[in-house]
N, C-alpha and C. Protein backbone atom coordinates (compact mmCIF):
# COMPACT_ATOMS: atom_id res chain seq x y z
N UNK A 1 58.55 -140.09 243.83
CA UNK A 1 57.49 -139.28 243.23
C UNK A 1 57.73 -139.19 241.73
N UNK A 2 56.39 -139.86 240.98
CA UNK A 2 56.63 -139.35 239.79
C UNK A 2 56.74 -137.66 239.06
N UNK A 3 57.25 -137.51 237.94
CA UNK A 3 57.63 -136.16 237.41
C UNK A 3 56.93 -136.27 236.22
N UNK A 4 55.90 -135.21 235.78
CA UNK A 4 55.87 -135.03 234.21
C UNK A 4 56.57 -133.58 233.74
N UNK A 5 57.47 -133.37 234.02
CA UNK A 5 58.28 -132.37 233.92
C UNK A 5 59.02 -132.86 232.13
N UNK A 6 58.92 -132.26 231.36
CA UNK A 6 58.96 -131.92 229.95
C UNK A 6 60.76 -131.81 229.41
N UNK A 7 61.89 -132.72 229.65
CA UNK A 7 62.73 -132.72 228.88
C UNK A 7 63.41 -131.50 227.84
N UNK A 8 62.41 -131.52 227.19
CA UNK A 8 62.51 -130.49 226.14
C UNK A 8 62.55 -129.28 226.79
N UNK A 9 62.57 -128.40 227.50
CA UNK A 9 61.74 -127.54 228.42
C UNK A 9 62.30 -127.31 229.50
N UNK A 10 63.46 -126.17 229.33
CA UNK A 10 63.69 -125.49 230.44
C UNK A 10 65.62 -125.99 230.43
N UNK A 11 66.02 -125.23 231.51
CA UNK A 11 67.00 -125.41 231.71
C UNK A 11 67.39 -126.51 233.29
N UNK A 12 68.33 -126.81 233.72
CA UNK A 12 68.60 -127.75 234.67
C UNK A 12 69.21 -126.41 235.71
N UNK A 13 68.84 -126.11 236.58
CA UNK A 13 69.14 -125.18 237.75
C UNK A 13 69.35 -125.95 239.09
N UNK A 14 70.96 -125.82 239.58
CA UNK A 14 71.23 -125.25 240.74
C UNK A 14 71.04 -124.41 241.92
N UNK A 15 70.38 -124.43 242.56
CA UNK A 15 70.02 -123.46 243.85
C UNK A 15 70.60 -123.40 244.51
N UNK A 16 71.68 -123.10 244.13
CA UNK A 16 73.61 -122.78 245.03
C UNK A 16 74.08 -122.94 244.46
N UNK A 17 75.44 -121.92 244.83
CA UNK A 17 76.72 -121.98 243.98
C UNK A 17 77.85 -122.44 244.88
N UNK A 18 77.34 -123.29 245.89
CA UNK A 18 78.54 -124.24 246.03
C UNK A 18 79.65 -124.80 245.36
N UNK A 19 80.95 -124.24 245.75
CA UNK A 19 82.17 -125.17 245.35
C UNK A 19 81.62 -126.71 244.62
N UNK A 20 81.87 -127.30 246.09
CA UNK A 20 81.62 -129.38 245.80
C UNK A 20 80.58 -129.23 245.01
N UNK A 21 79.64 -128.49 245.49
CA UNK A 21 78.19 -129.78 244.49
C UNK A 21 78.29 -128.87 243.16
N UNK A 22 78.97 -127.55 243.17
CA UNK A 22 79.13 -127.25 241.70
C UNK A 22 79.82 -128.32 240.89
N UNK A 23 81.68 -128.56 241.27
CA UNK A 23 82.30 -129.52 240.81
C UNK A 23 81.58 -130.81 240.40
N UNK A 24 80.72 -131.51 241.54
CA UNK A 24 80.33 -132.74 241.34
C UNK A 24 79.54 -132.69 239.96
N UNK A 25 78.68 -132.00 239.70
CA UNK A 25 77.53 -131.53 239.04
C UNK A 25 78.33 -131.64 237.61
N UNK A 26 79.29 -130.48 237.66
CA UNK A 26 80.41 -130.32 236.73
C UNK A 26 81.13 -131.37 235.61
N UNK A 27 81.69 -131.93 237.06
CA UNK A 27 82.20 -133.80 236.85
C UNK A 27 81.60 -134.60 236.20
N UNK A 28 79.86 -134.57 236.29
CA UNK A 28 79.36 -135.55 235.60
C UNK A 28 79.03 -135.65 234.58
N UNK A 29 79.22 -134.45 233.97
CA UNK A 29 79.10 -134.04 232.43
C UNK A 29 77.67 -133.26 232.53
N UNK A 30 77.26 -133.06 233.49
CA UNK A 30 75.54 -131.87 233.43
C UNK A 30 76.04 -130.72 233.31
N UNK A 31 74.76 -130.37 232.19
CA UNK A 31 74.41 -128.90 231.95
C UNK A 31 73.64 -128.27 232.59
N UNK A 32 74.25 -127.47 233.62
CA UNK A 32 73.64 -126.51 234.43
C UNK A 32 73.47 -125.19 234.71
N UNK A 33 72.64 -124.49 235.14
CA UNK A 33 73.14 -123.30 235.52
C UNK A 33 72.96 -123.13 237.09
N UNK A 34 74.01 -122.33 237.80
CA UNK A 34 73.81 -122.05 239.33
C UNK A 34 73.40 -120.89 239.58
N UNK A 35 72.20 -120.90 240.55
CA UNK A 35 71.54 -119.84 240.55
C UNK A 35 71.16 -120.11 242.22
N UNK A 36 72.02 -119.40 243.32
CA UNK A 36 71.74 -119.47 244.72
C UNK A 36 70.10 -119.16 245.23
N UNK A 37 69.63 -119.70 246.27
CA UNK A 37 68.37 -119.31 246.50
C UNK A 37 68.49 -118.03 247.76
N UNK A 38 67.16 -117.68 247.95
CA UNK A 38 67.64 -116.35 248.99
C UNK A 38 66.98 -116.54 250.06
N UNK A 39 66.76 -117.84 250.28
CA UNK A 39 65.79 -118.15 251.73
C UNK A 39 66.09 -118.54 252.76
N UNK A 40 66.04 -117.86 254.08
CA UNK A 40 66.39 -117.07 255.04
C UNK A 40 66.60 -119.12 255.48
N UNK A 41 67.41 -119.12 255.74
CA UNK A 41 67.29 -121.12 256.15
C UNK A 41 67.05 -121.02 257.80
N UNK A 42 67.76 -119.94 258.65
CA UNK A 42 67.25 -120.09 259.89
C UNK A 42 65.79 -119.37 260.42
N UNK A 43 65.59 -119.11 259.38
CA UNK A 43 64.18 -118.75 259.56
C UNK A 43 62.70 -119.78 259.23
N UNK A 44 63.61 -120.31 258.24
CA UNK A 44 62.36 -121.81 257.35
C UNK A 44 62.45 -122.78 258.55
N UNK A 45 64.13 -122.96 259.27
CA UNK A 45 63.75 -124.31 260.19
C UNK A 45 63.08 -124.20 261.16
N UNK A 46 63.56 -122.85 261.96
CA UNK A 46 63.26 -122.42 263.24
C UNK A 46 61.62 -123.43 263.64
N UNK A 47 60.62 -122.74 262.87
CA UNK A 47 59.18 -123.56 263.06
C UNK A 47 59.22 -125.40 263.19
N UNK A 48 59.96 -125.76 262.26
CA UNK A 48 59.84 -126.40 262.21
C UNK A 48 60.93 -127.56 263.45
N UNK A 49 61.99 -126.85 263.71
CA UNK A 49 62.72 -127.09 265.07
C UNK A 49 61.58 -126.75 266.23
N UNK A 50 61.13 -126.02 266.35
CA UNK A 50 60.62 -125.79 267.46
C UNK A 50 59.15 -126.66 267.34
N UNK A 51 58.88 -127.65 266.58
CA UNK A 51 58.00 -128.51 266.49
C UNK A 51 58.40 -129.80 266.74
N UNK A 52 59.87 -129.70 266.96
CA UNK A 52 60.28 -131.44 266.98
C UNK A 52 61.12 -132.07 266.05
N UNK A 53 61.20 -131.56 265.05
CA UNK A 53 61.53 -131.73 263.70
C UNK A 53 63.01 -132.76 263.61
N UNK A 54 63.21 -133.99 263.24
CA UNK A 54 64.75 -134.38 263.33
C UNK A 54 65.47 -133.91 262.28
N UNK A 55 67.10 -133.62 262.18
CA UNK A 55 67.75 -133.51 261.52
C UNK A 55 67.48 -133.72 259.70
N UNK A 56 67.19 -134.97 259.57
CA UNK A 56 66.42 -135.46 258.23
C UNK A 56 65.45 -134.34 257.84
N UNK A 57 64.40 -134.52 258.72
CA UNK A 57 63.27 -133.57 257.83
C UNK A 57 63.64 -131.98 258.12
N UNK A 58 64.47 -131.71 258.69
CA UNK A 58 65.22 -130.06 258.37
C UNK A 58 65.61 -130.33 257.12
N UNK A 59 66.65 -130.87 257.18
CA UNK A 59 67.04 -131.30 255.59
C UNK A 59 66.55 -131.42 254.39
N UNK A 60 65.10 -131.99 254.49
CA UNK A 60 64.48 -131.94 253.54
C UNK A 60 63.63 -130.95 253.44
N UNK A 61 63.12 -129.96 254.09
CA UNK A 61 62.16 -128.81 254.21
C UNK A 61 63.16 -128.03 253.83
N UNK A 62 64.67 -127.75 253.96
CA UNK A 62 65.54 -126.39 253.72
C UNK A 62 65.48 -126.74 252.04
N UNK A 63 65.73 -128.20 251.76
CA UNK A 63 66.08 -128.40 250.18
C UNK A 63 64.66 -127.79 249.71
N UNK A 64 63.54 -128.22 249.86
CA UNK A 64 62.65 -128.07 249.25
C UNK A 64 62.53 -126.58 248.75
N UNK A 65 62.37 -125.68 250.21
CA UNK A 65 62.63 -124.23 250.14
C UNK A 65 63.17 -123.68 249.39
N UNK A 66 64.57 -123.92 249.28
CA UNK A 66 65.68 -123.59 248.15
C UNK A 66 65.18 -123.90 246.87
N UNK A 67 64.59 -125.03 246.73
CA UNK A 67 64.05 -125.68 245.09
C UNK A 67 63.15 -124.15 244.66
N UNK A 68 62.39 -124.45 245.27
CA UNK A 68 60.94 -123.66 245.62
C UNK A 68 61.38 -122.17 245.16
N UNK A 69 61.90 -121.60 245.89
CA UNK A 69 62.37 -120.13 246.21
C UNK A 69 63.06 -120.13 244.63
N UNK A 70 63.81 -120.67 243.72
CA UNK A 70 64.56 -120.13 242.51
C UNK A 70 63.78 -120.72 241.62
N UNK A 71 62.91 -121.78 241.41
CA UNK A 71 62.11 -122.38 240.79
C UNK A 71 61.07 -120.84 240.69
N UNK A 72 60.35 -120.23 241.86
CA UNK A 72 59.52 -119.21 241.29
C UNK A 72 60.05 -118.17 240.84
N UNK A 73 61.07 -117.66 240.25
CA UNK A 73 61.76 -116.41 239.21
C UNK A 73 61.98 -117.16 238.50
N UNK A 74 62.00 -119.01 238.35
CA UNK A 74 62.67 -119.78 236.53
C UNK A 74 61.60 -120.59 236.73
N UNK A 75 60.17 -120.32 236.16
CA UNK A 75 58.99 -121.20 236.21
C UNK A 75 59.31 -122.34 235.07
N UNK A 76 60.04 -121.75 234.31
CA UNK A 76 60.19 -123.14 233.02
C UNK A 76 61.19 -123.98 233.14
N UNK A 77 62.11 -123.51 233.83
CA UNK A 77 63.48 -124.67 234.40
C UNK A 77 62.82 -125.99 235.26
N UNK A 78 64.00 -126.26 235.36
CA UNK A 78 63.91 -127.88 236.54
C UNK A 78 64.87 -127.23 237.62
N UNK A 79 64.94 -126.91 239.22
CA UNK A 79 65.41 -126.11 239.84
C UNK A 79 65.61 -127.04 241.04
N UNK A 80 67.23 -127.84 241.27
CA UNK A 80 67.07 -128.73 242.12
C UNK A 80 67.92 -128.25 243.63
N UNK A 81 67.35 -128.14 244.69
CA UNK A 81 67.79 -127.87 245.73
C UNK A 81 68.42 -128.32 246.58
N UNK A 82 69.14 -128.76 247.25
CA UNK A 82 70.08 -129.10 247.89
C UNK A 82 70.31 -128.20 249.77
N UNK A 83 70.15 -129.81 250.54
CA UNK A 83 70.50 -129.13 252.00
C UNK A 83 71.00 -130.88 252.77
N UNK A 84 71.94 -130.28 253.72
CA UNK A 84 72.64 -131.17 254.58
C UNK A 84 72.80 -130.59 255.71
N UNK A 85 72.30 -131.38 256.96
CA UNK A 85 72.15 -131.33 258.28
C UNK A 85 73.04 -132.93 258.65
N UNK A 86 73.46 -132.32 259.51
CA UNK A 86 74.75 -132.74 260.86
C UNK A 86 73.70 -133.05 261.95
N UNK A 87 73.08 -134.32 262.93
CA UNK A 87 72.70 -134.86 263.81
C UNK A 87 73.32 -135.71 264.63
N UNK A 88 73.86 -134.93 266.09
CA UNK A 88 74.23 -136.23 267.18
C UNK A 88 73.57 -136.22 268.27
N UNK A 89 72.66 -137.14 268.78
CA UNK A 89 72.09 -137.07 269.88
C UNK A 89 71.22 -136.06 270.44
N UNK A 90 70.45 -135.60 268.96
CA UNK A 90 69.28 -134.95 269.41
C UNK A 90 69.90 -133.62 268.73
N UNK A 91 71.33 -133.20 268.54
CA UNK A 91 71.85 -131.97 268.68
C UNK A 91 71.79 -131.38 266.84
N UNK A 92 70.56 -130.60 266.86
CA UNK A 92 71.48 -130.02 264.89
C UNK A 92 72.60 -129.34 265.18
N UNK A 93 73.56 -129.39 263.73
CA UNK A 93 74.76 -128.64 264.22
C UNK A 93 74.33 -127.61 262.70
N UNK A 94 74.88 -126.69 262.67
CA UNK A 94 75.21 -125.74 261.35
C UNK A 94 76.25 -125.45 261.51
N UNK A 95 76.51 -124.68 260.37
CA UNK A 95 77.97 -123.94 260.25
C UNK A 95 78.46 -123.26 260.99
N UNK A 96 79.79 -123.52 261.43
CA UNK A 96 80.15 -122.54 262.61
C UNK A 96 80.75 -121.35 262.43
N UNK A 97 80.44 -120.31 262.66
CA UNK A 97 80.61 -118.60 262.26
C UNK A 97 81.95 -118.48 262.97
N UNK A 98 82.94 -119.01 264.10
CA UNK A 98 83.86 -118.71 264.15
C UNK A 98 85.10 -120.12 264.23
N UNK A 99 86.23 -119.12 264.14
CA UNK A 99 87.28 -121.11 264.64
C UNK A 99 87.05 -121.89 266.07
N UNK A 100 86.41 -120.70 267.36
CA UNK A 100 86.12 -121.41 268.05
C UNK A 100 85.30 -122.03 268.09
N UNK A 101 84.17 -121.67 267.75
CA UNK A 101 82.91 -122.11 267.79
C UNK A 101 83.14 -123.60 267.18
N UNK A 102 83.85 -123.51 265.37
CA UNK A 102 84.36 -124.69 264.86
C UNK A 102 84.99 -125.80 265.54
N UNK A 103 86.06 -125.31 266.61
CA UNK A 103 86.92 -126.07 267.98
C UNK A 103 85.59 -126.47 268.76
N UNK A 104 84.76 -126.30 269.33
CA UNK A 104 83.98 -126.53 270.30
C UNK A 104 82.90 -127.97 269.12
N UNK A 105 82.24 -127.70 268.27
CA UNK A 105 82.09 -128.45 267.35
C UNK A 105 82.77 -129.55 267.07
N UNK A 106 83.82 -129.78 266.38
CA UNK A 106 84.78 -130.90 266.52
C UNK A 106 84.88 -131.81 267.46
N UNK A 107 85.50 -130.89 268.84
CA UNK A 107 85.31 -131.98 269.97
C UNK A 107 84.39 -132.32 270.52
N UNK A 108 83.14 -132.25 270.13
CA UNK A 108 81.58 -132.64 270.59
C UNK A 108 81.91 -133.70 269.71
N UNK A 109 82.35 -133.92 268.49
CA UNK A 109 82.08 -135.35 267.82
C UNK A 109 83.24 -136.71 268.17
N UNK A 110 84.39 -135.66 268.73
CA UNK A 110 85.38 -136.30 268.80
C UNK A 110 84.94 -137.81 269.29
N UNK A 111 85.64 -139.14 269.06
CA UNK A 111 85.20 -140.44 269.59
C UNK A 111 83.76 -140.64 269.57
N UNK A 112 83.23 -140.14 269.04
CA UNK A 112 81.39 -140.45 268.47
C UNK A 112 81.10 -140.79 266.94
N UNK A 113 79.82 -140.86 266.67
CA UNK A 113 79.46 -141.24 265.63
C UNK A 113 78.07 -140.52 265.56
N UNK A 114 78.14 -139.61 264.00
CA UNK A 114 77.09 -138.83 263.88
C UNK A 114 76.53 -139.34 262.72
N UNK A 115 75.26 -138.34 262.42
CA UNK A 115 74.88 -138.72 260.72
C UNK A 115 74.88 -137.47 260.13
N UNK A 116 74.81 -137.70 258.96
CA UNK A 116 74.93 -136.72 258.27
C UNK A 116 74.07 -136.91 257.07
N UNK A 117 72.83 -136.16 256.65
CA UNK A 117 71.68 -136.20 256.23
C UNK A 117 71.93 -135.17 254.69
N UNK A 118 71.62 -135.90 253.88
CA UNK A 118 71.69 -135.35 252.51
C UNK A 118 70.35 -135.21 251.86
N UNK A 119 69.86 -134.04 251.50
CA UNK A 119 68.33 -134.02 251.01
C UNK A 119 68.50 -133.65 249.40
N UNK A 120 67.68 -133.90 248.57
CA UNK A 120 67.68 -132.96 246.86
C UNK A 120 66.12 -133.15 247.06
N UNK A 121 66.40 -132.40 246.05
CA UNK A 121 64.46 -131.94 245.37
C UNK A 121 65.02 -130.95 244.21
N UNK A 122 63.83 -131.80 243.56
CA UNK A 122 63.45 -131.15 242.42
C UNK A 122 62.30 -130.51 241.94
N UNK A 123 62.08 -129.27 241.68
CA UNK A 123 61.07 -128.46 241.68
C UNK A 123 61.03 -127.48 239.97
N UNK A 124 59.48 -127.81 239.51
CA UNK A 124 58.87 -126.91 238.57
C UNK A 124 58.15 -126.05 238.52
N UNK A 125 58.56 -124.53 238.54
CA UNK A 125 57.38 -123.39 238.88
C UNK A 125 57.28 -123.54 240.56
N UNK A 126 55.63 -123.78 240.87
CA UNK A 126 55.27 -123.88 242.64
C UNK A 126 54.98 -125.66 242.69
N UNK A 127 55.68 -126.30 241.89
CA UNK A 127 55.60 -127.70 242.62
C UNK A 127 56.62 -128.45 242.31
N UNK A 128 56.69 -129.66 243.33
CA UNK A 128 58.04 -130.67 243.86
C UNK A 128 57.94 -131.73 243.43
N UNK A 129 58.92 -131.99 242.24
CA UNK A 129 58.50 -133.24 241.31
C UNK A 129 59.31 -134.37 241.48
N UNK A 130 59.92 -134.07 242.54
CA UNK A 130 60.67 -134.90 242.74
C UNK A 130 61.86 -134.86 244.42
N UNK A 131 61.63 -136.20 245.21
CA UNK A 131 62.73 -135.73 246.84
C UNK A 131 63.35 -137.04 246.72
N UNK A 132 64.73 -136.71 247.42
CA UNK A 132 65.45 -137.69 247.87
C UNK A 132 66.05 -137.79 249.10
N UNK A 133 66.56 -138.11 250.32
CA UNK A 133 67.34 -138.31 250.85
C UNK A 133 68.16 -139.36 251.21
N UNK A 134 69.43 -139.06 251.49
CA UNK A 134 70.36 -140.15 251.66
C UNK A 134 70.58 -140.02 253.28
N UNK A 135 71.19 -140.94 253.98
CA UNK A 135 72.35 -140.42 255.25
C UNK A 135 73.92 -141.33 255.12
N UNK A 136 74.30 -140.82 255.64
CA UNK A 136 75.43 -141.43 256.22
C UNK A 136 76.22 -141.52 257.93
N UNK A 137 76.97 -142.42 258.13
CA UNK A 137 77.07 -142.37 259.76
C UNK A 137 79.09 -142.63 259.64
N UNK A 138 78.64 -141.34 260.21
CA UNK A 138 80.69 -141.44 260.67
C UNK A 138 81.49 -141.38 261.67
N UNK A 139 82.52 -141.95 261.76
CA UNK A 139 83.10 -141.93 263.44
C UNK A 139 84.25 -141.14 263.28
N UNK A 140 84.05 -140.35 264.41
CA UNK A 140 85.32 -139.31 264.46
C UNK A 140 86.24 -140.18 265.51
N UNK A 141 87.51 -140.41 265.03
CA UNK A 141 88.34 -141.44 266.28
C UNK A 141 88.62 -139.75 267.46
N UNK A 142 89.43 -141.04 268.25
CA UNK A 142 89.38 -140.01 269.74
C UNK A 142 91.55 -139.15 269.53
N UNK A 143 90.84 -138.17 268.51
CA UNK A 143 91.93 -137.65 268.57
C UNK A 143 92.64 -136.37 269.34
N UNK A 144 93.72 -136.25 269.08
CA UNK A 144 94.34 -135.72 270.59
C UNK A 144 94.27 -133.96 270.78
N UNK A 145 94.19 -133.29 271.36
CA UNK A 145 94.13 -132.06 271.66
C UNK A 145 95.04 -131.18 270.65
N UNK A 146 96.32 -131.83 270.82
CA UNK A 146 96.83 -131.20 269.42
C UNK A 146 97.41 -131.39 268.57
N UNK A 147 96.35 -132.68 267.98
CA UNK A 147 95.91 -132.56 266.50
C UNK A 147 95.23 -131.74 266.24
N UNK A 148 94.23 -131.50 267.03
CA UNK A 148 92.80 -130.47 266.45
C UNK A 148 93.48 -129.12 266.42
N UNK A 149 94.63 -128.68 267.44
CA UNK A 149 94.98 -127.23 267.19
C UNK A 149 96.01 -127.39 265.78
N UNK A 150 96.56 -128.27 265.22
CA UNK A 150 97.35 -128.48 264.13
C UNK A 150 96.50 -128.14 262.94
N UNK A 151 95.35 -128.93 263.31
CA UNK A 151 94.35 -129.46 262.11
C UNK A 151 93.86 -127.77 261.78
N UNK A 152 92.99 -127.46 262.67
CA UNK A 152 92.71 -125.93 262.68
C UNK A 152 93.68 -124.73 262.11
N UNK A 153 95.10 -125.25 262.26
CA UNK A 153 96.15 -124.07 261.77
C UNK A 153 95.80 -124.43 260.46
N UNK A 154 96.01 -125.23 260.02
CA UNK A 154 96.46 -125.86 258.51
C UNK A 154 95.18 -125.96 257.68
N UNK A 155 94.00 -125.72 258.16
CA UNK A 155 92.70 -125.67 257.50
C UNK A 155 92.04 -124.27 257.48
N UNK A 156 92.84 -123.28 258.76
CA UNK A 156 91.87 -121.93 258.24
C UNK A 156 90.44 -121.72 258.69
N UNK A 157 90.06 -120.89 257.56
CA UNK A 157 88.93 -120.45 257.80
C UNK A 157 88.03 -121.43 256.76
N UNK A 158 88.77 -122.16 256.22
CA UNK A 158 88.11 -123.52 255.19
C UNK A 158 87.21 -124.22 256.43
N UNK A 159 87.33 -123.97 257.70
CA UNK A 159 87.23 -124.94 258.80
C UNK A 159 85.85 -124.61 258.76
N UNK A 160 85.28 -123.22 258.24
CA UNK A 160 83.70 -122.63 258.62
C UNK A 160 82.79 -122.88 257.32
N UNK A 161 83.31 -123.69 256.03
CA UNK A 161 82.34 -123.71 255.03
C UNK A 161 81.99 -124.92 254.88
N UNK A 162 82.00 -125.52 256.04
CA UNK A 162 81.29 -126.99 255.96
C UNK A 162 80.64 -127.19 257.39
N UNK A 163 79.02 -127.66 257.31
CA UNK A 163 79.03 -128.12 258.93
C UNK A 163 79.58 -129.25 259.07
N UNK A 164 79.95 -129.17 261.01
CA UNK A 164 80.68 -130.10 261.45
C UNK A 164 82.45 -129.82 261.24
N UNK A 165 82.41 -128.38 260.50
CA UNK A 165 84.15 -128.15 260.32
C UNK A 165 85.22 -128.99 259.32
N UNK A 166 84.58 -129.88 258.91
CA UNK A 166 85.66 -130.73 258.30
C UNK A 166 85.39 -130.88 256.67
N UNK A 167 86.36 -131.28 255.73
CA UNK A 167 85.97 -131.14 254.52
C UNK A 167 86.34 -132.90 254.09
N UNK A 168 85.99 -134.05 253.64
CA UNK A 168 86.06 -135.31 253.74
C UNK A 168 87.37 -135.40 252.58
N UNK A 169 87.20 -134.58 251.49
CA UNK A 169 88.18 -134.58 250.34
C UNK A 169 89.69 -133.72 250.43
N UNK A 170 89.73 -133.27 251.57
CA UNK A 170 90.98 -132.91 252.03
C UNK A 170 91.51 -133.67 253.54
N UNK A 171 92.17 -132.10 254.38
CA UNK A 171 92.53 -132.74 255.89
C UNK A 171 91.68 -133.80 256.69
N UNK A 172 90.33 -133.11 256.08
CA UNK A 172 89.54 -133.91 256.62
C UNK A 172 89.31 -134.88 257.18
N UNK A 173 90.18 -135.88 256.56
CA UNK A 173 89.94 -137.10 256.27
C UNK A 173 90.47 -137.29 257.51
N UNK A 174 91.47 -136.98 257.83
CA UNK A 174 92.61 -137.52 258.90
C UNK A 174 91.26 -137.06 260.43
N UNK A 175 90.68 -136.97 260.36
CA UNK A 175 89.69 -136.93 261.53
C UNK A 175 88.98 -138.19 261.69
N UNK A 176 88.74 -139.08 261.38
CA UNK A 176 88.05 -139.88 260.82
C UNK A 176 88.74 -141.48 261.12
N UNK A 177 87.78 -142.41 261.97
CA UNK A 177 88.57 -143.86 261.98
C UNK A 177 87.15 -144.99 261.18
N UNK A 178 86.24 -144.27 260.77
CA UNK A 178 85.41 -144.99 260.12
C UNK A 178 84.21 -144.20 259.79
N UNK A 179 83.76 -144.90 258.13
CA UNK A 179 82.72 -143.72 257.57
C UNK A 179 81.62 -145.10 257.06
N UNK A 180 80.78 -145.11 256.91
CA UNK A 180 79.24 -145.79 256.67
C UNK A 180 78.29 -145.11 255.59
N UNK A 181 78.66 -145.18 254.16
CA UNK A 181 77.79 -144.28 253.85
C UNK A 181 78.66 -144.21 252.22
N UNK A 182 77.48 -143.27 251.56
CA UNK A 182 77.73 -142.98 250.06
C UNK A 182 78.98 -141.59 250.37
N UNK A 183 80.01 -141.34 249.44
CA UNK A 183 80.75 -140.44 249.70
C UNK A 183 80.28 -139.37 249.19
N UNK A 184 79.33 -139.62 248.05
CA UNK A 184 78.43 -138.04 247.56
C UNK A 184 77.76 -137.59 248.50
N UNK A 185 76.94 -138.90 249.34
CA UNK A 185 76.45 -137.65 250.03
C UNK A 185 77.13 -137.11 251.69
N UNK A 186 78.28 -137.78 251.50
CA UNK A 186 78.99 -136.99 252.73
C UNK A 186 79.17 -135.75 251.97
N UNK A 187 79.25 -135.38 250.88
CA UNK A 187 80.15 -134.27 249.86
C UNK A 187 78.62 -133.32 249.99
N UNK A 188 77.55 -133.62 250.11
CA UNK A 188 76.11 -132.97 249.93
C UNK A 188 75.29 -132.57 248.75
N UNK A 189 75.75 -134.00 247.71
CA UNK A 189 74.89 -134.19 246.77
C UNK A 189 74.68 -135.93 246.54
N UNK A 190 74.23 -136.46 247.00
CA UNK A 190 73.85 -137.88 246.67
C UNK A 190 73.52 -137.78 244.76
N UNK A 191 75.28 -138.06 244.20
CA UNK A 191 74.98 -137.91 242.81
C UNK A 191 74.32 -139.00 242.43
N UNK A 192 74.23 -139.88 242.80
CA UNK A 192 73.78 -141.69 241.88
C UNK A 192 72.07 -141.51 241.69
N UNK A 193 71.65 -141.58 242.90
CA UNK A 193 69.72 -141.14 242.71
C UNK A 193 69.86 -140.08 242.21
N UNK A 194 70.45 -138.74 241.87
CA UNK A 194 69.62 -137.50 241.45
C UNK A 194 70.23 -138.31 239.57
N UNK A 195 71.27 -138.94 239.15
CA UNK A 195 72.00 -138.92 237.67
C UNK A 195 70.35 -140.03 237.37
N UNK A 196 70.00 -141.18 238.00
CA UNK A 196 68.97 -141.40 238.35
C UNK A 196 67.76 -141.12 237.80
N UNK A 197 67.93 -140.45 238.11
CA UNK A 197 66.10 -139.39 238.29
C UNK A 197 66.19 -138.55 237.10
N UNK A 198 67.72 -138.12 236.70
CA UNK A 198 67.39 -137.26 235.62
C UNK A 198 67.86 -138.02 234.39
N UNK A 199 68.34 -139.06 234.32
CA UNK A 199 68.09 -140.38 233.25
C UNK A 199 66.50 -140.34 232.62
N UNK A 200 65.74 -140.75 234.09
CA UNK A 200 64.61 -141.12 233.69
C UNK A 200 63.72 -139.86 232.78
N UNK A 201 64.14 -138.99 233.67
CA UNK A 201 63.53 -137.26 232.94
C UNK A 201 64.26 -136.73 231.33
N UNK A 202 65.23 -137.69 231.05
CA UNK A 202 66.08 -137.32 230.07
C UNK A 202 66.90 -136.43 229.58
N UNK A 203 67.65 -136.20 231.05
CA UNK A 203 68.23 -135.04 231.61
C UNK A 203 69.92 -135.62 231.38
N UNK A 204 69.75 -136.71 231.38
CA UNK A 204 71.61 -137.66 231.97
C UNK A 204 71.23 -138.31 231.00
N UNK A 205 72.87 -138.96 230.06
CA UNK A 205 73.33 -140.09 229.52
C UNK A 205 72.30 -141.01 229.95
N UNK A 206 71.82 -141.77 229.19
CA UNK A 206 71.26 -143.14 229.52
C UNK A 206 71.85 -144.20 229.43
C-alpha cells in the first residue's frame, strides 16, 4: 500500500513498549517514541475467531487495532503497530498466564512444527498507510520430560512474556532442531520490510 504520509510531520510511534521490538527499533538507529495501545486484544479477536479467522489475519487485525487505537490521541505521528500469533493445526496459542499452562503449551509443540505470524502496520490519524506480514515455521525437536522441567526452572516467569513460552535469543534456543524463517520476525518485528517502508517514507538511512 502506498503512503502519502508527510516525512516532515510527526513523530515515529511505537504502540508498545516491548522489551525486543523496543531494542530492535533501538538497534537500528530509529527515532522513536513508545507509546502502548489500550485495546482490549481478546476482545478485537474474539469476532473475528469466532468467524473463522486464521492465525495470520488475527495478526494482522490486532496490529492494525493497536496502530489505530494510539494513532487516534497522535493524529500527526506515524503510529506503527505490531502483533504476533502462534498457529498449529488450527490451534491459536497466546500467552500463557501461568508456568503450567506455559508446560502444557510447550509440549503441544514438542516434535512439531508451527508458524509463527508477524504483522506491522502503519497508521496516520483514522487511516492504514501501510501492512506487512511475515511468517516463519519452526520445529521444536522431541525433547525429554526433563529438559522442559530444567528449562522452566532456569527461565522463570520469563517463560509467560512470549507466546509459545520460549524466548529464541536466550534458553530458547535449546528447544529447537530447526527454524525456517526471518529471525526478526521470530523476535516480532520483521525489521528489513518495515527499515523498507520507512526508507521510502524518509524515515531510515537511505
Amino acid at each position: 500500500m502506498n503512503s502519502s504520509f508527510d516525512p516532515a510531520a510527526g513523530r515515529l510511534v511505537l504502540a508498545s513498549r516491548s522489551k525486543a521490538r523496543v531494542g530492535l527499533m533501538t538497534g537500528a538507529g530509529l527515532a522513536f517514541d513508545a507509546e502502548p495501545s489500550q485495546v482490549d486484544e481478546r476482545a478485537v479477536e474474539a469476532e473475528h475467531l469466532a468467524a473463522g479467522a486464521d492465525p495470520e489475519t488475527i495478526a494482522m487485525v490486532l496490529a492494525e487495532a493497536k496502530a489505530l487505537d494510539v494513532a487516534s490521541r497522535r493524529p500527526h505521528d506515524l503510529v506503527l503497530g505490531c502483533d504476533q500469533t502462534l498457529g498449529l493445526d488450527g490451534r491459536r496459542y497466546v500467552k500463557a498466564e501461568t508456568i503450567d499452562e506455559a508446560r502444557e503449551q510447550i509440549l503441544s509443540l514438542r516434535g512439531r512444527t508451527h508458524a509463527l505470524h508477524s504483522a506491522l502496520v502503519l497508521a496516520r490519524g483514522d487511516s492504514v498507510v501501510w501492512r506487512h506480514v511475515s511468517t516463519a515455521r519452526l520445529t521444536v525437536r522431541a525433547f525429554s520430560d526433563a529438559f522442559l522441567d530444567a528449562y522452566l526452572q532456569a527461565v522463570g516467569d520469563r517463560v509467560l512474556s512470549s507466546v509459545g513460552g520460549y524466548q529464541l535469543e536466550g534458553l530458547g534456543i535449546q528447544l529447537f532442531e530447526r527454524i525456517e524463517g526471518d529471525y526478526f520476525t521470530i523476535l516480532g518485528l520483521p525489521l528489513l520490510p518495515l527499515l523498507d517502508e520507512l526508507r521510502r517514507m524518509g524515515r531510515a538511512l537511505a
